[in-house]
PDB file of N, CA and C in Angstrom:
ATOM      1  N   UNK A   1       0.808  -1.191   0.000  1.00  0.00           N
ATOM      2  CA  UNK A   1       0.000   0.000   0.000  1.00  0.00           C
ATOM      3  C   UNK A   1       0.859   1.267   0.000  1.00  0.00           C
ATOM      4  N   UNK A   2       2.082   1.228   0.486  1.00  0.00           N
ATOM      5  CA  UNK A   2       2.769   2.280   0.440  1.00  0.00           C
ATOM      6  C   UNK A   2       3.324   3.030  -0.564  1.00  0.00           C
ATOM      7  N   UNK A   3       3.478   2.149  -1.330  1.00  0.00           N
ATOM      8  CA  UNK A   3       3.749   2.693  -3.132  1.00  0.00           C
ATOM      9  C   UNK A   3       2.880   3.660  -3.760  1.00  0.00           C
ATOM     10  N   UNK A   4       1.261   3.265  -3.565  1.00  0.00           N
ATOM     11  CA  UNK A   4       0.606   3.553  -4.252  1.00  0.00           C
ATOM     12  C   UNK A   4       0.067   4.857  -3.611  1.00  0.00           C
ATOM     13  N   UNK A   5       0.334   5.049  -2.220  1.00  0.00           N
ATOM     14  CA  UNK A   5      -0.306   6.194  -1.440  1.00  0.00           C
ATOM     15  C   UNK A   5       0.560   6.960  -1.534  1.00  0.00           C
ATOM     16  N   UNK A   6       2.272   6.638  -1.311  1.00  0.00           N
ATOM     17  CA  UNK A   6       3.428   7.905  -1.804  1.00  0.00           C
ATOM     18  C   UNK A   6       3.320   7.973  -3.598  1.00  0.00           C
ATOM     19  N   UNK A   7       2.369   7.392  -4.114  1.00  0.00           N
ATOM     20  CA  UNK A   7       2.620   7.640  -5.581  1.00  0.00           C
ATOM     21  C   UNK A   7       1.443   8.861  -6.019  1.00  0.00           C
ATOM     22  N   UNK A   8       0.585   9.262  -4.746  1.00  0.00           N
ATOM     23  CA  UNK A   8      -0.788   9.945  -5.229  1.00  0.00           C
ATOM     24  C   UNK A   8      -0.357  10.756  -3.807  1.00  0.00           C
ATOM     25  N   UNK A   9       1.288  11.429  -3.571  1.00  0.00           N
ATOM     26  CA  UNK A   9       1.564  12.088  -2.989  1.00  0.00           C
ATOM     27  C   UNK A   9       0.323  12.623  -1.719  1.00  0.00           C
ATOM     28  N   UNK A  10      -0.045  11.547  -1.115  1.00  0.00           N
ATOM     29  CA  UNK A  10      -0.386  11.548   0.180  1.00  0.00           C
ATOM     30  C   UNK A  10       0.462  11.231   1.760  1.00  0.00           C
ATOM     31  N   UNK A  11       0.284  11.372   2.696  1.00  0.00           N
ATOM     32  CA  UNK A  11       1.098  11.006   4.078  1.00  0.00           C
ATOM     33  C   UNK A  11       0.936   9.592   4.264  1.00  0.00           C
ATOM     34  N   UNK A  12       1.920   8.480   4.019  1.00  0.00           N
ATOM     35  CA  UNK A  12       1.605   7.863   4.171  1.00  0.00           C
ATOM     36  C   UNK A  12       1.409   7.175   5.844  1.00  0.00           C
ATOM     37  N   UNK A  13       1.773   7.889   6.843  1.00  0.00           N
ATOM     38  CA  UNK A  13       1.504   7.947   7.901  1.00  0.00           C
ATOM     39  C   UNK A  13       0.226   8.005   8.142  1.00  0.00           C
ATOM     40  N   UNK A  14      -0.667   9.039   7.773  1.00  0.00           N
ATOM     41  CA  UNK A  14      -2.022   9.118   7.856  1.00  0.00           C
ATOM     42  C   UNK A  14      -2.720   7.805   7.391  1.00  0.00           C
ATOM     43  N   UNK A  15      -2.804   7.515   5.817  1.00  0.00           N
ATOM     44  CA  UNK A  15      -3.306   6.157   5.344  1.00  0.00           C
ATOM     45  C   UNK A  15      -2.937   4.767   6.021  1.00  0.00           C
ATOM     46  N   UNK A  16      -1.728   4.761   6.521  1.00  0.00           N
ATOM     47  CA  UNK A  16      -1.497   4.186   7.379  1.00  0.00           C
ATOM     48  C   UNK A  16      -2.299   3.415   9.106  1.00  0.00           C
ATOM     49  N   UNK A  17      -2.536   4.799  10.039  1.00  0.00           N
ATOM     50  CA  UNK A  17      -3.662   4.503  10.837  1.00  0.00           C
ATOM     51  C   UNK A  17      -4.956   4.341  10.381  1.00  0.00           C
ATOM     52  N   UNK A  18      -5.460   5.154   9.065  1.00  0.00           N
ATOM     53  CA  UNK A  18      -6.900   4.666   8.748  1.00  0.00           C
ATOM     54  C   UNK A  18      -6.672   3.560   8.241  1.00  0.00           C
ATOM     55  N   UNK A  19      -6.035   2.816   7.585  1.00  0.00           N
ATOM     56  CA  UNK A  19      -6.337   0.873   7.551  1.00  0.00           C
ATOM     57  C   UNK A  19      -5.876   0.588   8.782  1.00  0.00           C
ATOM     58  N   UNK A  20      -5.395   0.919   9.811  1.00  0.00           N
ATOM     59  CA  UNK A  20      -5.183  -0.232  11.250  1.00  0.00           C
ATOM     60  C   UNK A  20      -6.552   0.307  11.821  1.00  0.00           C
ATOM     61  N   UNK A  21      -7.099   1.073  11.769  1.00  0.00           N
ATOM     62  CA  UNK A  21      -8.204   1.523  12.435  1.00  0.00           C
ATOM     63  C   UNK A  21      -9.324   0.146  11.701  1.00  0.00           C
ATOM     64  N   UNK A  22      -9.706   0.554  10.492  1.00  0.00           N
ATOM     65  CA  UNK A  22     -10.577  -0.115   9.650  1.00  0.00           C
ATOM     66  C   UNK A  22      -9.740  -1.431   8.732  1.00  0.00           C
ATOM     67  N   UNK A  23      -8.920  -2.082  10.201  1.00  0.00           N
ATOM     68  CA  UNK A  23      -8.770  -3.698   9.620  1.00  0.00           C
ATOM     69  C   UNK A  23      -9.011  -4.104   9.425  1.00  0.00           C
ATOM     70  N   UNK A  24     -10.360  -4.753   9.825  1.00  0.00           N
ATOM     71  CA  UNK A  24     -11.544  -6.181   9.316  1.00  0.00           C
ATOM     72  C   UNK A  24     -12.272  -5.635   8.262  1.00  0.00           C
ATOM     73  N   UNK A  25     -12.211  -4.090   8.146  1.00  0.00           N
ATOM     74  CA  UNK A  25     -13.139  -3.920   6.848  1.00  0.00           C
ATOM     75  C   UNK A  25     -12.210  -3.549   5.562  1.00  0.00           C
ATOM     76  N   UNK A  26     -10.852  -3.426   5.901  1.00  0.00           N
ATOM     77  CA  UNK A  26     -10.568  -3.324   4.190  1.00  0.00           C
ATOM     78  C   UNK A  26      -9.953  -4.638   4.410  1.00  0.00           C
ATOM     79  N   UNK A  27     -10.007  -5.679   4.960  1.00  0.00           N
ATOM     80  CA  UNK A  27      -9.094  -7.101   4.877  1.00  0.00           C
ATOM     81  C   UNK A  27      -7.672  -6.944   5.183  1.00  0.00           C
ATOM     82  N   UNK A  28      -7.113  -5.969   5.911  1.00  0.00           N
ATOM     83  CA  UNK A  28      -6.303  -5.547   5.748  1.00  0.00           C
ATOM     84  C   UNK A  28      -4.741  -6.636   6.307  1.00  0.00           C
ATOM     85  N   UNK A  29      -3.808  -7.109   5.830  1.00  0.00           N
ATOM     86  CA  UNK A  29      -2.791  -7.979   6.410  1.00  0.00           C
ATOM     87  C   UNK A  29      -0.918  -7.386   6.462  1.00  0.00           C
ATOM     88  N   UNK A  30      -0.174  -8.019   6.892  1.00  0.00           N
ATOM     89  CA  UNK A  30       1.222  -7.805   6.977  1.00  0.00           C
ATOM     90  C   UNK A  30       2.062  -8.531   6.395  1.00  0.00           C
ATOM     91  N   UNK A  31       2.504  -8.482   5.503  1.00  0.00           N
ATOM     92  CA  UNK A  31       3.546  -9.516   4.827  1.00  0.00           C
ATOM     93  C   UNK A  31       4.608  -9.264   5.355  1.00  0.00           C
ATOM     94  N   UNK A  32       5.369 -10.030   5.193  1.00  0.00           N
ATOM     95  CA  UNK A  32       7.298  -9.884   5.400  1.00  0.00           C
ATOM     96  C   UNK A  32       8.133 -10.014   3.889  1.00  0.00           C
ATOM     97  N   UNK A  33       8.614  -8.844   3.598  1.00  0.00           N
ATOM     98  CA  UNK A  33       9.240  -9.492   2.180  1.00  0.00           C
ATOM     99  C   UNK A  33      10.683  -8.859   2.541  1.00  0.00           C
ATOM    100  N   UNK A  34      11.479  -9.529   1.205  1.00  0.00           N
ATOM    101  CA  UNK A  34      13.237  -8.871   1.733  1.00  0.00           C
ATOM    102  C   UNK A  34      13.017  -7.850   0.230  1.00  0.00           C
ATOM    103  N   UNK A  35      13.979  -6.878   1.179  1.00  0.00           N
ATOM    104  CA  UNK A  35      14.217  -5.722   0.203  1.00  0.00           C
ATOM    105  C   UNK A  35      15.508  -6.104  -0.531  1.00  0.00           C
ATOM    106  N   UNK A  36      15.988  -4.774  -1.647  1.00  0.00           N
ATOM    107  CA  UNK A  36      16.469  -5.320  -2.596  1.00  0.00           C
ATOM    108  C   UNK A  36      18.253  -5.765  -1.567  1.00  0.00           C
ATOM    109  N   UNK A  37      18.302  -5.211  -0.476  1.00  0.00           N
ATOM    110  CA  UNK A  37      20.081  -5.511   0.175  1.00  0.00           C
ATOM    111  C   UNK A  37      19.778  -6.582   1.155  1.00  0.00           C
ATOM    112  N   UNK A  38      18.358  -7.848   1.083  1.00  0.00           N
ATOM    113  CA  UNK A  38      18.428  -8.670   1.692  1.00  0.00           C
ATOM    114  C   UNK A  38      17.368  -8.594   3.357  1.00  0.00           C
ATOM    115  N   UNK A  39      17.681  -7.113   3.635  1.00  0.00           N
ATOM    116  CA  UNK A  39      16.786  -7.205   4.975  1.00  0.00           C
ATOM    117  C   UNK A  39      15.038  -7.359   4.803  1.00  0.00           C
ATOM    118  N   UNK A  40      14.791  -7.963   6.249  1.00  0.00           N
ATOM    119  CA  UNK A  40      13.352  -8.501   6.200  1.00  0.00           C
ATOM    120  C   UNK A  40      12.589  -6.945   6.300  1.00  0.00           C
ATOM    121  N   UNK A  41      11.470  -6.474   5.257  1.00  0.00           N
ATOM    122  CA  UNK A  41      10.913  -5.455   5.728  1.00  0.00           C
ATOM    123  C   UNK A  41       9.122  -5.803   5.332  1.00  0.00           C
ATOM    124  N   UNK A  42       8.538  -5.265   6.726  1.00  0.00           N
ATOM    125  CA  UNK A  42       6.628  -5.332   6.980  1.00  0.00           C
ATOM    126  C   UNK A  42       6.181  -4.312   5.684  1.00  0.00           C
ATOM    127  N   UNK A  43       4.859  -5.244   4.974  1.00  0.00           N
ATOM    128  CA  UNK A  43       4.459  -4.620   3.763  1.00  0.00           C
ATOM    129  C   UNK A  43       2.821  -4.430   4.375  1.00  0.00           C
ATOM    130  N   UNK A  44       2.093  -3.392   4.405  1.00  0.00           N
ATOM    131  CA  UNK A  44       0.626  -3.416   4.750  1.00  0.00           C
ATOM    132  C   UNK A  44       0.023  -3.933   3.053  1.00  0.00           C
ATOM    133  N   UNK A  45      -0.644  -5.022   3.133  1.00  0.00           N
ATOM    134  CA  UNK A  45      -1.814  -5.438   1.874  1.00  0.00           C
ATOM    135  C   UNK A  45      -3.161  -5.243   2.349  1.00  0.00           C
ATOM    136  N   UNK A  46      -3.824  -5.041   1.150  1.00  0.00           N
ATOM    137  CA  UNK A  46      -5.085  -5.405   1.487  1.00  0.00           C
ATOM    138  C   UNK A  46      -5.211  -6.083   0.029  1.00  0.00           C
ATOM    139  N   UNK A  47      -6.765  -6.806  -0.085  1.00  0.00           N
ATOM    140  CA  UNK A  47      -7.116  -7.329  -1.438  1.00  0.00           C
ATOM    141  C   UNK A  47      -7.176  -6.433  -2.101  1.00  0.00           C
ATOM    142  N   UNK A  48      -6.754  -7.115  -3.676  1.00  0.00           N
ATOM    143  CA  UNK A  48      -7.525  -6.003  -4.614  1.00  0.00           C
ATOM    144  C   UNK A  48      -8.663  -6.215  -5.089  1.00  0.00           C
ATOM    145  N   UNK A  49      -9.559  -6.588  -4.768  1.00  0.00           N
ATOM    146  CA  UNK A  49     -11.128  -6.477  -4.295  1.00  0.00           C
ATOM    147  C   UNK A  49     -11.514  -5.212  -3.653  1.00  0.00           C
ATOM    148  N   UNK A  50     -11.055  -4.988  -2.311  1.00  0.00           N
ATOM    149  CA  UNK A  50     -11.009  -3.977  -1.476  1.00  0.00           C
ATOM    150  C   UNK A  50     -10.295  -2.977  -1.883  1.00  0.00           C
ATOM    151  N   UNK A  51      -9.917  -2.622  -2.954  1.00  0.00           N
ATOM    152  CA  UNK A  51      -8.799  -2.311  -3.210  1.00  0.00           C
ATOM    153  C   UNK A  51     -10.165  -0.454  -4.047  1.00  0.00           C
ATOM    154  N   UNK A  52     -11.264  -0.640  -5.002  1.00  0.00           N
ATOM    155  CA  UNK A  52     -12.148   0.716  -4.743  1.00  0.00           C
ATOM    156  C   UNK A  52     -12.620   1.202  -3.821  1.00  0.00           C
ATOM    157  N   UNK A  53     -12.890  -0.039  -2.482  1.00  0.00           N
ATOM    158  CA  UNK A  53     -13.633   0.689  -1.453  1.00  0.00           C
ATOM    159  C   UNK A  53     -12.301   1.529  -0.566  1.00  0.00           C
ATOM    160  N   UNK A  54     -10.975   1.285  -0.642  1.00  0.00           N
ATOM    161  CA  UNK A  54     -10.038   2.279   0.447  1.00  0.00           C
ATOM    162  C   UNK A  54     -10.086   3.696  -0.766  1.00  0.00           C
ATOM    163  N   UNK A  55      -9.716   3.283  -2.135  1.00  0.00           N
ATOM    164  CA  UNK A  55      -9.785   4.399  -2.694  1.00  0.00           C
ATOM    165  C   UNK A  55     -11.091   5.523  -2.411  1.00  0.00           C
ATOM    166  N   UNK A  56     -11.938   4.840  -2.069  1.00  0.00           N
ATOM    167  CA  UNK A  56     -13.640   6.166  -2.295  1.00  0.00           C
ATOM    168  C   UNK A  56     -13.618   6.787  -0.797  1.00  0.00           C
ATOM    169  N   UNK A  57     -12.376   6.517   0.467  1.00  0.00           N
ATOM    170  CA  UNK A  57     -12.079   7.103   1.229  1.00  0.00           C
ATOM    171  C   UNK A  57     -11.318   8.318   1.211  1.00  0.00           C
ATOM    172  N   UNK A  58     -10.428   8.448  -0.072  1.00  0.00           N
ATOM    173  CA  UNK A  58      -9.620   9.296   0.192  1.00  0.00           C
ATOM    174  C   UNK A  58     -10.352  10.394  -0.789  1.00  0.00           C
ATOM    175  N   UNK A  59      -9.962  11.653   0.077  1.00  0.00           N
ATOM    176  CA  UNK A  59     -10.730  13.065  -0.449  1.00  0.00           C
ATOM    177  C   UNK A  59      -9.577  13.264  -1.474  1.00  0.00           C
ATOM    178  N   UNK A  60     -10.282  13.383  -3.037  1.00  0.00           N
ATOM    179  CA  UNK A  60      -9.431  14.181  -3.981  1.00  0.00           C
ATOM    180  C   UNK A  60      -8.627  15.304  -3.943  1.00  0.00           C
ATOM    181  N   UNK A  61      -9.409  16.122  -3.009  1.00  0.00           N
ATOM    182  CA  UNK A  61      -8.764  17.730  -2.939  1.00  0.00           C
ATOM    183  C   UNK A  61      -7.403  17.328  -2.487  1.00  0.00           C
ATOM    184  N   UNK A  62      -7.537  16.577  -1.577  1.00  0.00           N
ATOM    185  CA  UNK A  62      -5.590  16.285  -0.774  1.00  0.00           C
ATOM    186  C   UNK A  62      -4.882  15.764  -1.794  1.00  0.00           C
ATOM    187  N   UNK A  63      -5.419  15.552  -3.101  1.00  0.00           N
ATOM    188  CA  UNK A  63      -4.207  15.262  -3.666  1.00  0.00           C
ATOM    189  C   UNK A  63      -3.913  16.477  -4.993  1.00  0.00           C
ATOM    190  N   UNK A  64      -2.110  16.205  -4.605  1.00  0.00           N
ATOM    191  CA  UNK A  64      -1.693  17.430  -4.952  1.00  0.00           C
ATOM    192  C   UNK A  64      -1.858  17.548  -6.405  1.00  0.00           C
ATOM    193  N   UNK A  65      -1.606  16.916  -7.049  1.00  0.00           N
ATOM    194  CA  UNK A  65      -0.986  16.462  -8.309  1.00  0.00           C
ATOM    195  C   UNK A  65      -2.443  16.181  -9.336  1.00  0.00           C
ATOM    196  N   UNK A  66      -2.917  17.344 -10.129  1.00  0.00           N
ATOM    197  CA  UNK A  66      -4.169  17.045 -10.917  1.00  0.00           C
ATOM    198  C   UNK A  66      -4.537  16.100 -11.939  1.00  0.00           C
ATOM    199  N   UNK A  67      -3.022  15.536 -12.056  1.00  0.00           N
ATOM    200  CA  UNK A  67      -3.117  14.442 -13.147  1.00  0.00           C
ATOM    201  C   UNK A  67      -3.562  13.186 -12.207  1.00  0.00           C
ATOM    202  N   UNK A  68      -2.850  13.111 -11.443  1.00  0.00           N
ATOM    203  CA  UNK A  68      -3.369  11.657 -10.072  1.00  0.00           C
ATOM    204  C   UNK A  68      -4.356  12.134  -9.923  1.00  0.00           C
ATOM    205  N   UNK A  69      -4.587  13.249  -9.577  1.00  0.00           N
ATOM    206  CA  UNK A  69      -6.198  13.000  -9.278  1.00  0.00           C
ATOM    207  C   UNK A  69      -7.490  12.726  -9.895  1.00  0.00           C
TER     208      UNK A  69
END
């Protein structure tokens, strides 16, 4: 999720607590994957099913960038 929320220049801190808040409703889980120098690093997923309903949360105006938006 973090890609896609620093890619539509939002905080990803913020998007962050609203899926731990609303866990059971976006499906939300933790993977472990290794980055590219080997260390273990936590990935937030959700389905991509769930994947219009987190988008119709986020207010357009916050995003900066009129082409993302």
């Amino acid at each position: 999720m973090r890609p896609v929320v620093e890619g539509m220049r939002l905080n990803w801190a913020g998007q962050q607590q609203k899926l731990a808040a609303a866990r059971n409703g976006f499906a939300c889980m933790d993977i472990h994957t290794h980055d590219s120098s080997g260390r273990v690093q936590k990935m937030t997923c959700i389905p991509l099913r769930r994947y219009p309903m987190w988008l119709a949360t986020i207010n357009p105006a916050k995003i900066p960038n009129s082409a993302v938006r």
